[in-house]
Protein backbone atom coordinates (compact mmCIF):
# COMPACT_ATOMS: atom_id res chain seq x y z
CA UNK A 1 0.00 0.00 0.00
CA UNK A 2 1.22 3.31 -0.71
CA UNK A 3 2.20 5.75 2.27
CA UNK A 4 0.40 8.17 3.01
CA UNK A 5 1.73 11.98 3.64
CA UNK A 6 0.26 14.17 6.61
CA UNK A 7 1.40 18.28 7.07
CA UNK A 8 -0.29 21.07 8.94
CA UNK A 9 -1.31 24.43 6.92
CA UNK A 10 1.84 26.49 7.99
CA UNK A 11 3.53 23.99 4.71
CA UNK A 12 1.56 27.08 2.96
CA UNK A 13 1.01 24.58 0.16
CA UNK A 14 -1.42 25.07 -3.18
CA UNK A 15 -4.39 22.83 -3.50
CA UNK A 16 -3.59 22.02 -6.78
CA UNK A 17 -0.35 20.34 -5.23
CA UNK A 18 -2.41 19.41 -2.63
CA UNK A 19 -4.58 17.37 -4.74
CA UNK A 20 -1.64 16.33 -7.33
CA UNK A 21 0.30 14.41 -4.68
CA UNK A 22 -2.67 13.64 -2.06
CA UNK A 23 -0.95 15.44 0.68
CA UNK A 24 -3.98 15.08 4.05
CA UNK A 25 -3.81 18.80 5.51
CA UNK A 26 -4.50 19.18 9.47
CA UNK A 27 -5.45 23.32 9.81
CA UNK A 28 -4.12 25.38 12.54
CA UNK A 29 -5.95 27.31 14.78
CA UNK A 30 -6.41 31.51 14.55
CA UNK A 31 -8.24 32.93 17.15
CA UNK A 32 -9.90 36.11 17.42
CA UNK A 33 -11.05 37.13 20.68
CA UNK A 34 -13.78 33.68 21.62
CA UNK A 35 -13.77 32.85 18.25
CA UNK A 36 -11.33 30.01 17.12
CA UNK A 37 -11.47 29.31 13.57
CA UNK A 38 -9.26 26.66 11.06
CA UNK A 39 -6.75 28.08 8.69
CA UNK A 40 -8.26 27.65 5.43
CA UNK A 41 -11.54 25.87 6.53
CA UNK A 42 -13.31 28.15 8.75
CA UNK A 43 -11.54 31.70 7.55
CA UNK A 44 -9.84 32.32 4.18
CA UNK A 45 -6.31 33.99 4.10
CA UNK A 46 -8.24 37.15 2.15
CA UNK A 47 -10.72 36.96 4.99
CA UNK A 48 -7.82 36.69 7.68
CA UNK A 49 -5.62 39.53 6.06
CA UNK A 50 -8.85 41.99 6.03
CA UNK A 51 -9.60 41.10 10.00
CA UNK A 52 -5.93 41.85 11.05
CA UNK A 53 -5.81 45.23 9.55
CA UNK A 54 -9.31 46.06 10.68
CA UNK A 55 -10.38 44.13 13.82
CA UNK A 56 -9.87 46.07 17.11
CA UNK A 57 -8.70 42.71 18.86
CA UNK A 58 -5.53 40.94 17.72
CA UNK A 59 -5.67 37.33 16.47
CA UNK A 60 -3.51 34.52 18.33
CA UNK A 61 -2.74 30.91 17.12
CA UNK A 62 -2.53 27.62 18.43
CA UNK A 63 -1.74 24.41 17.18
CA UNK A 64 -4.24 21.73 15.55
CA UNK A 65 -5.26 19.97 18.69
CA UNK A 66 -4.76 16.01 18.76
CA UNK A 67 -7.91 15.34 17.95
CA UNK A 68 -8.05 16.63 14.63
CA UNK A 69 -4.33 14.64 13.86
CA UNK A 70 -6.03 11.64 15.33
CA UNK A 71 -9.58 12.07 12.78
CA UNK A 72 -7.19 12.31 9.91
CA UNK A 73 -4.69 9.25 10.93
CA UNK A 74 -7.55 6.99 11.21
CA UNK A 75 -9.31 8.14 8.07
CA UNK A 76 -6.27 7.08 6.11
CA UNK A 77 -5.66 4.26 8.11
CA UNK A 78 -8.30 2.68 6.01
CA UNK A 79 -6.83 2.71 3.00
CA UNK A 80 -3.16 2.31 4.03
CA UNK A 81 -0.71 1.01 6.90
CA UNK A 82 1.79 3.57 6.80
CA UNK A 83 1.71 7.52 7.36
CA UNK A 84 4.82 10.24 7.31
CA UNK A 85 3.54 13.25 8.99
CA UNK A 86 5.57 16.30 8.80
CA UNK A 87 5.42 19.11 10.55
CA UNK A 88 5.48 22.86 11.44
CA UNK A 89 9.37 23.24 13.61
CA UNK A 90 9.08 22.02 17.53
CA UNK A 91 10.97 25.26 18.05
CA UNK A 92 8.10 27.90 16.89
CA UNK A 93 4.99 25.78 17.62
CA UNK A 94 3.78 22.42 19.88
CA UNK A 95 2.17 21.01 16.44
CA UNK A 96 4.87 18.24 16.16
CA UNK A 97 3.84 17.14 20.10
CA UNK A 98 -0.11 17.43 18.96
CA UNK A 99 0.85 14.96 16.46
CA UNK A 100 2.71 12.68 18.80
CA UNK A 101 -0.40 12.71 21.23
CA UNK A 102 -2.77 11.92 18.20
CA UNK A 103 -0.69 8.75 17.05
CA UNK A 104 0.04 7.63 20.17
CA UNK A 105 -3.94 7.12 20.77
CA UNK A 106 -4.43 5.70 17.34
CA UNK A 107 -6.03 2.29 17.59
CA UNK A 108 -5.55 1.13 14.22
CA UNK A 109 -2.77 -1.24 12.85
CA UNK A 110 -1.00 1.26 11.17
CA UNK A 111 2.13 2.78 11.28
CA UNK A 112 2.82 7.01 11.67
CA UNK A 113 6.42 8.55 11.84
CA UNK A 114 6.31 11.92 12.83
CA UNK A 115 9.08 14.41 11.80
CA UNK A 116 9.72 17.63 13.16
CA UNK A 117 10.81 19.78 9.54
CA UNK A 118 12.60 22.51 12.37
CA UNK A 119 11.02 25.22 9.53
CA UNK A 120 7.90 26.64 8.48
CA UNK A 121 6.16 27.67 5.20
CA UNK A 122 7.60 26.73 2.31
CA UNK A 123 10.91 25.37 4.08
CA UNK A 124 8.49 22.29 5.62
CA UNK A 125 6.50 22.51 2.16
CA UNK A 126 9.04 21.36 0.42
CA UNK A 127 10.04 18.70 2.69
CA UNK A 128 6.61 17.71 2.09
CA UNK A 129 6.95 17.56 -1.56
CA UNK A 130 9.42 15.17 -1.23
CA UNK A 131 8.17 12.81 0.84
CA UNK A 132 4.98 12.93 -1.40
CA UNK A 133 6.79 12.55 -4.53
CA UNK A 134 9.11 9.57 -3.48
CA UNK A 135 5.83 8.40 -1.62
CA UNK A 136 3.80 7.73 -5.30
CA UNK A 137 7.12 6.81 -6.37
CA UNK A 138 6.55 3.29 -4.19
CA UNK A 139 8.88 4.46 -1.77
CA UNK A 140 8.23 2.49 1.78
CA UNK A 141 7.53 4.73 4.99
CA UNK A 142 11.58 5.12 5.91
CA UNK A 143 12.70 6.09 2.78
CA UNK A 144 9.58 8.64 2.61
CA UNK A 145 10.27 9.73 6.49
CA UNK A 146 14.20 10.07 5.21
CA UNK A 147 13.18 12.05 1.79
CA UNK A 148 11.11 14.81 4.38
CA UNK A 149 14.22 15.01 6.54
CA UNK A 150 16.92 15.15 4.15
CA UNK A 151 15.35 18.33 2.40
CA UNK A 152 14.45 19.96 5.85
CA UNK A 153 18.05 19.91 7.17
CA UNK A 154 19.15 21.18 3.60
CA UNK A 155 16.52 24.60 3.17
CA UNK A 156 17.41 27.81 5.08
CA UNK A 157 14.20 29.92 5.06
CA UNK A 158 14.38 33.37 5.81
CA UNK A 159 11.87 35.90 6.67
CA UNK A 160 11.74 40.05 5.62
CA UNK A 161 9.15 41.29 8.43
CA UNK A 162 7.98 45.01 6.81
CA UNK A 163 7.38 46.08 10.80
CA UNK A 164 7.54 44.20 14.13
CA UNK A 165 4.14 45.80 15.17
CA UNK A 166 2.22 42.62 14.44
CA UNK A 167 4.85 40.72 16.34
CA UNK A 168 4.82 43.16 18.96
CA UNK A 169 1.11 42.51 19.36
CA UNK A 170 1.57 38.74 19.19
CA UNK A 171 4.17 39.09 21.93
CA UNK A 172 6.24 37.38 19.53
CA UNK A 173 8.78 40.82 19.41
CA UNK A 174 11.04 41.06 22.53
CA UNK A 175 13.70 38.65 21.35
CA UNK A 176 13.89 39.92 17.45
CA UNK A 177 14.08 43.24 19.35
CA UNK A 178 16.98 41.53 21.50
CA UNK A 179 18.54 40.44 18.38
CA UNK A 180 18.26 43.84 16.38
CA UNK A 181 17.34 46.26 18.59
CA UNK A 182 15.10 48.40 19.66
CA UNK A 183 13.15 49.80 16.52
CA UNK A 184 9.40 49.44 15.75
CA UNK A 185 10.39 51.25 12.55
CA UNK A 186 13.00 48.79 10.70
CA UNK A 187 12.29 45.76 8.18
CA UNK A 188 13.78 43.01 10.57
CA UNK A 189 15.58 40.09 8.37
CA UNK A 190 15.33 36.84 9.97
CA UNK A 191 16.11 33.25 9.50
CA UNK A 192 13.70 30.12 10.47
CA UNK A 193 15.93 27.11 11.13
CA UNK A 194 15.08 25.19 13.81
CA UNK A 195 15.03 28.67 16.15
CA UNK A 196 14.60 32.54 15.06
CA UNK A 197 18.46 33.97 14.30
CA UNK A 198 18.89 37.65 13.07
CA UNK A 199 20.18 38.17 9.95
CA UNK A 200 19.68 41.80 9.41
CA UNK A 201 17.91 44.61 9.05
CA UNK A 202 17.22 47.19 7.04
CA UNK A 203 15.95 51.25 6.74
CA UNK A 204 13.69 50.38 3.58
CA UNK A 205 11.44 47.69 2.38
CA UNK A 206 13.47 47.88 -0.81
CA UNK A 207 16.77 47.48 0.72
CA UNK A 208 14.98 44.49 3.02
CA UNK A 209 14.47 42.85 0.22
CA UNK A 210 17.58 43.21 -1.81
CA UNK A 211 19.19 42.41 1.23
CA UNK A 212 17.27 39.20 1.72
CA UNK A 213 17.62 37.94 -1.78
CA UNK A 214 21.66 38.27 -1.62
CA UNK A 215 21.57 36.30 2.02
CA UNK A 216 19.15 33.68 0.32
CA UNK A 217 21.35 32.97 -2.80
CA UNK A 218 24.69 33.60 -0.89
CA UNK A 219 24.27 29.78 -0.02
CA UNK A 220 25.88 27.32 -2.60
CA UNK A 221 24.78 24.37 -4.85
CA UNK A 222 20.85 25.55 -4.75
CA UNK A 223 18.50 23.15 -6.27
CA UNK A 224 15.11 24.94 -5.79
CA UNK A 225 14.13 28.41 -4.46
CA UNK A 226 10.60 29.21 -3.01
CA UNK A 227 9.13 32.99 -2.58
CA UNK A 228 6.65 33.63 -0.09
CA UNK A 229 4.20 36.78 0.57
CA UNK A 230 1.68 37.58 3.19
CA UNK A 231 -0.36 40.45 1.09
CA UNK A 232 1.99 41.72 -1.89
CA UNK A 233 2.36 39.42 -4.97
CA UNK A 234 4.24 41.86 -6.80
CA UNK A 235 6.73 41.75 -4.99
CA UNK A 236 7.19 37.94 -4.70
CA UNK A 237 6.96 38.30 -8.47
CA UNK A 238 9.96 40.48 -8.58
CA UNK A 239 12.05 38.39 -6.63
CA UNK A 240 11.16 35.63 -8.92
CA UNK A 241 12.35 37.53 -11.66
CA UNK A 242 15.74 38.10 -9.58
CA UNK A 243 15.99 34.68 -9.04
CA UNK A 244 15.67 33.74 -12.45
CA UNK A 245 17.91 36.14 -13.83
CA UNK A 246 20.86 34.49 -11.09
CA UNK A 247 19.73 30.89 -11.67
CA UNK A 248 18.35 30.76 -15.11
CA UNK A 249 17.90 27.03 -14.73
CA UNK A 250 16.83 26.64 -10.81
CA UNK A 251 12.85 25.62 -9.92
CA UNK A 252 10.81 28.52 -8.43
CA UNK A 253 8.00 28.07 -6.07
CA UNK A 254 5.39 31.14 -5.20
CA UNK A 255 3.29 30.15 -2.19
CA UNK A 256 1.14 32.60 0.35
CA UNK A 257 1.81 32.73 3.34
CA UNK A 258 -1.00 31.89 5.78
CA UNK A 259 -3.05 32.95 8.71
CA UNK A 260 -1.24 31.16 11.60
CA UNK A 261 2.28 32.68 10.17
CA UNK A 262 0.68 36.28 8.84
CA UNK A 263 -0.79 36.67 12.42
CA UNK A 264 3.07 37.18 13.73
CA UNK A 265 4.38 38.93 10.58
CA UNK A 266 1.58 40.72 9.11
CA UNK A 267 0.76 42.54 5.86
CA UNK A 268 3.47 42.83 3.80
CA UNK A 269 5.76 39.96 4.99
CA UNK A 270 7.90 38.50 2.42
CA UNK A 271 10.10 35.32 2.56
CA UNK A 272 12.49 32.89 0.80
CA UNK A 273 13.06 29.26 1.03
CA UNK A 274 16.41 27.73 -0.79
CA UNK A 275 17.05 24.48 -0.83
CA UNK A 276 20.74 22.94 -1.38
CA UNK A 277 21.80 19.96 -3.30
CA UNK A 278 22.37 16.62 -1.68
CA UNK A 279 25.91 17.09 -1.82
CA UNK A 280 25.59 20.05 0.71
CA UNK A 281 23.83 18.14 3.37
């Protein structure tokens, strides 16, 4: 039987790839005020992006709770007897340990490896890819678990945040302040990798995201490249077109970013994935 592939929303993945490689999506949790809605079920990221820059109350997140892991691992443990569920980083989020609860409970004679990607967005979407694509390939559940991790230790994501206000309000801000200092009023360049590191900063938006495409393509031997935007597709456009004109011949992914990530970064956050070959790892 063929293994099955499990992620959360934060992979920030299309539906048509969605559908293409039957990927099973579990939706995080945004909150506003008592009301708790799912990422993509309950509110749409159009509907989510108008509510942050308009509601008086600031959204939180949370993770899926176990239950909603558990519905999904026993729906596909009908039809197969081996999951790889991969997942937003340990470090940011307690979705991998939701998913640890969920298949500890299952009562089904099937199989789940959870692994912890230690990114978000597009850095665990990829990983996902992967272990979808070697999954239809007939690959058994190691060699998918091993396809997810090998591309999560090689992608360095990082993030251009346009202000730290959302984060602020998220409570999300006093250690990216640590890191960078004191300033409401910078673009704050940061890298997702199993933690939050500083990589910069800059006076602009422009030079944020110069500066963010020459840290992203500084690293060597890249194999794919993924762009990321909470609210301005232009711009994610124009990167593309950077990213092209460096490496004419490299894969390029464009992917929005979500709810449970916009919430901390807000309109106007911009990011990039890159992925390294094998021989990098």
């Amino acid at each position: 039987m063929t293994v099955r592939v499990v992620t959360d929303s934060t992979a920030d993945l299309s539906p048509q790839t969605v559908e293409e490689l039957q990927i099973a999506v579990v939706p995080q949790i945004v909150i506003f005020g008592e009301e708790t809605l799912r990422d993509d079920v309950d509110i749409t990221t159009d509907e989510f992006f108008e509510r942050l820059t308009t509601s008086p109350v600031a959204p939180s997140t949370s993770q899926a709770p176990a239950g909603a892991f558990l519905e999904v691992y026993e729906a596909l443990s009908d039809e197969t007897d081996a999951i790889v569920s991969i997942h937003l980083g340990s470090g940011f989020s307690g979705t991998v340990a939701s998913a640890i609860v969920a298949r500890d409970a299952l009562n089904a004679a099937c199989r789940v490896e959870i692994v912890d990607s230690h990114a978000a967005s597009l850095g665990l979407g990829f990983a996902v890819i992967a272990a979808a694509k070697a999954a239809k390939g007939g690959a058994g559940l190691d060699e998918v678990a091993a396809a997810a991790r090998s591309v999560a230790e090689r992608q360095h994501t990082l993030v251009l945040l346009d202000t730290l206000e959302y984060a602020r309000r998220g409570g999300r801000v006093s250690r990216i302040e640590a890191m960078l200092g004191n300033l409401l009023n910078i673009k704050a360049i940061i890298g997702i990798r199993g933690e939050v590191q500083a990589l910069g900063r800059a006076r602009t938006r422009a030079g944020g995201l110069k500066r963010m495409f020459e840290l992203a393509l500084a690293h060597r031997d890249i194999v794919e490249v993924g762009i990321m935007h909470t609210t301005t597709p232009a711009d994610a456009e124009m990167l593309a077109e950077w990213v092209g004109e460096r490496l004419p011949c490299v894969p390029i992914r464009i992917a929005r970013l979500g709810p449970t990530l916009g919430a901390h970064g807000g309109p106007g956050m911009m990011g990039m994935v890159v992925v390294e070959g094998e021989s990098r790892a």
